[in-house]
N, C-alpha and C. Protein backbone atom coordinates (compact mmCIF):
# COMPACT_ATOMS: atom_id res chain seq x y z
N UNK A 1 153.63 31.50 114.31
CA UNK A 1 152.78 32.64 113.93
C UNK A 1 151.91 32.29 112.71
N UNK A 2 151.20 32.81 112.55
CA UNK A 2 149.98 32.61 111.40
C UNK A 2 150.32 33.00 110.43
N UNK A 3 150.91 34.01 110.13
CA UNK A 3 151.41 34.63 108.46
C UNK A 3 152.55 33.60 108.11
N UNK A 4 153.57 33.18 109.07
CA UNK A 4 154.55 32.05 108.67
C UNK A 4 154.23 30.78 108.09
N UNK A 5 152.80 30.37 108.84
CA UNK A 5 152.77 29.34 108.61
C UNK A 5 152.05 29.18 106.91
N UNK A 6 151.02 30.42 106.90
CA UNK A 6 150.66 30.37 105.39
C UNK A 6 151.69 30.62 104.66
N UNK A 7 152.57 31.39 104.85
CA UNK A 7 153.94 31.66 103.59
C UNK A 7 154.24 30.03 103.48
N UNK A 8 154.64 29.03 104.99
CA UNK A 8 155.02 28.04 104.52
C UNK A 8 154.70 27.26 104.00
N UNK A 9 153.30 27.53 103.88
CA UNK A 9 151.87 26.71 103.01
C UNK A 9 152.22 26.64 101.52
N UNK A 10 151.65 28.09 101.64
CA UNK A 10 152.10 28.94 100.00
C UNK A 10 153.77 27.59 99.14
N UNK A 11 154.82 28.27 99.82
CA UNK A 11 155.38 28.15 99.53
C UNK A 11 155.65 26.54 98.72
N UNK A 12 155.41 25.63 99.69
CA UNK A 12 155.35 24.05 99.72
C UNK A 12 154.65 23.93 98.37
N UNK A 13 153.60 24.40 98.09
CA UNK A 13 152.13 24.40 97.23
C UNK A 13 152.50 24.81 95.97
N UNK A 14 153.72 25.85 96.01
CA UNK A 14 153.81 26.64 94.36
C UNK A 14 154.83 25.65 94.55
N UNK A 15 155.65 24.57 94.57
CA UNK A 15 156.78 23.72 94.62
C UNK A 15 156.30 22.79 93.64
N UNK A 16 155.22 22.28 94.13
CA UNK A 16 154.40 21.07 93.62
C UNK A 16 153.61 21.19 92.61
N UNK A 17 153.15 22.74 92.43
CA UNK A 17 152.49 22.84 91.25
C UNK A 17 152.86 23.98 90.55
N UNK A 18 154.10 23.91 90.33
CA UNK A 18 154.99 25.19 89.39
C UNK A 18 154.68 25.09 88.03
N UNK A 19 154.39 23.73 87.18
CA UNK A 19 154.02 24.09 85.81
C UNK A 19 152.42 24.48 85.65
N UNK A 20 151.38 24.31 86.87
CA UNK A 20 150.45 24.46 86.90
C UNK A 20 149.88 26.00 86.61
N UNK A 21 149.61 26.58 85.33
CA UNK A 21 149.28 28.11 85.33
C UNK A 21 148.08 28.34 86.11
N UNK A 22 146.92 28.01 86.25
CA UNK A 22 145.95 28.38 86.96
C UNK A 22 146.35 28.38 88.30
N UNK A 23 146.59 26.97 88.77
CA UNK A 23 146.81 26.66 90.04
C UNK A 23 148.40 28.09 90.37
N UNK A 24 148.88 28.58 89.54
CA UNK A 24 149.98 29.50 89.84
C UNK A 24 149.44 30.88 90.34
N UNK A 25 148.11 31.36 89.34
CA UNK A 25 147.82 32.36 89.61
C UNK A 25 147.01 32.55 90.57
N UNK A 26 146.19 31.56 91.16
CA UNK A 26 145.47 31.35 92.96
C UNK A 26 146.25 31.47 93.89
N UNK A 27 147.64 30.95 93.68
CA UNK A 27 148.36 31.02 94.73
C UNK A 27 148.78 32.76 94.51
N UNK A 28 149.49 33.40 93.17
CA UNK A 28 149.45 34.36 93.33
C UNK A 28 148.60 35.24 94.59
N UNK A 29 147.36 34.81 93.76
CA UNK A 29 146.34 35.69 94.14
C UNK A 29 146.17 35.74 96.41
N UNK A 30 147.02 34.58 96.75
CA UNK A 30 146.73 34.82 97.71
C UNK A 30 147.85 34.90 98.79
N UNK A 31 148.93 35.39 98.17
CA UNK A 31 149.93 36.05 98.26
C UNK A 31 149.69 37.66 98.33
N UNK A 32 149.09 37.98 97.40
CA UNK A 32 148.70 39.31 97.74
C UNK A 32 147.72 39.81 98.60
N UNK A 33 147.01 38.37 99.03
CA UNK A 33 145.73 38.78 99.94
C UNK A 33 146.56 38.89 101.52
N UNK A 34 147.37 37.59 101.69
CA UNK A 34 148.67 37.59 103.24
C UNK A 34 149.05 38.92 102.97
N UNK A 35 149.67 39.78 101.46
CA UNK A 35 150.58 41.00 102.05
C UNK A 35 149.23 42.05 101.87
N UNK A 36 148.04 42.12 102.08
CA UNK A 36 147.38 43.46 101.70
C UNK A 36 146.81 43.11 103.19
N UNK A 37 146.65 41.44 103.77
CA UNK A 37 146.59 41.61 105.47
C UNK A 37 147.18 42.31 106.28
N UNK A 38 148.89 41.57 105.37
CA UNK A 38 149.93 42.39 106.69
C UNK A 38 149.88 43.94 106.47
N UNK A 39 149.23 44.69 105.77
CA UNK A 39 148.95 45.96 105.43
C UNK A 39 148.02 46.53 106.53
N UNK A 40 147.39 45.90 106.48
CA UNK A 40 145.87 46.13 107.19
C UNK A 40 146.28 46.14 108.92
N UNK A 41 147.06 45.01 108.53
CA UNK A 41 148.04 44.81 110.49
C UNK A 41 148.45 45.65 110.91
N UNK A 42 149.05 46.29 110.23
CA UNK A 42 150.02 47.54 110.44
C UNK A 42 149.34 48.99 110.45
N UNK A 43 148.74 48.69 110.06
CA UNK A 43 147.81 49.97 110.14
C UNK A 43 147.12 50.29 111.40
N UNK A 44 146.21 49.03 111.51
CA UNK A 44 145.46 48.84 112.28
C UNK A 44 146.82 49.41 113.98
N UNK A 45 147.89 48.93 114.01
CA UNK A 45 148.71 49.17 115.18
C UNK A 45 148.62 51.12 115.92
């Protein structure tokens, strides 16, 4: 599925760059963009 595979993206990515603050808060940032999708998914149903 597509949302899995970005979580598993995500996930791999904040591993490798955990002391990285910028690079922390992009990934933040698109963490909230996957859950304001899966928002939108659900709605949309």
């Amino acid at each position: 599925m597509f949302f899995t595979r970005l979580i598993r993206h995500y996930s791999s990515k904040l591993r490798r760059s955990m002391s990285d603050k910028q690079s922390y808060l992009l990934e933040a940032l698109i963490v909230l963009l996957i859950m304001l999708l899966l928002v939108l998914g659900i709605g949309w149903m």
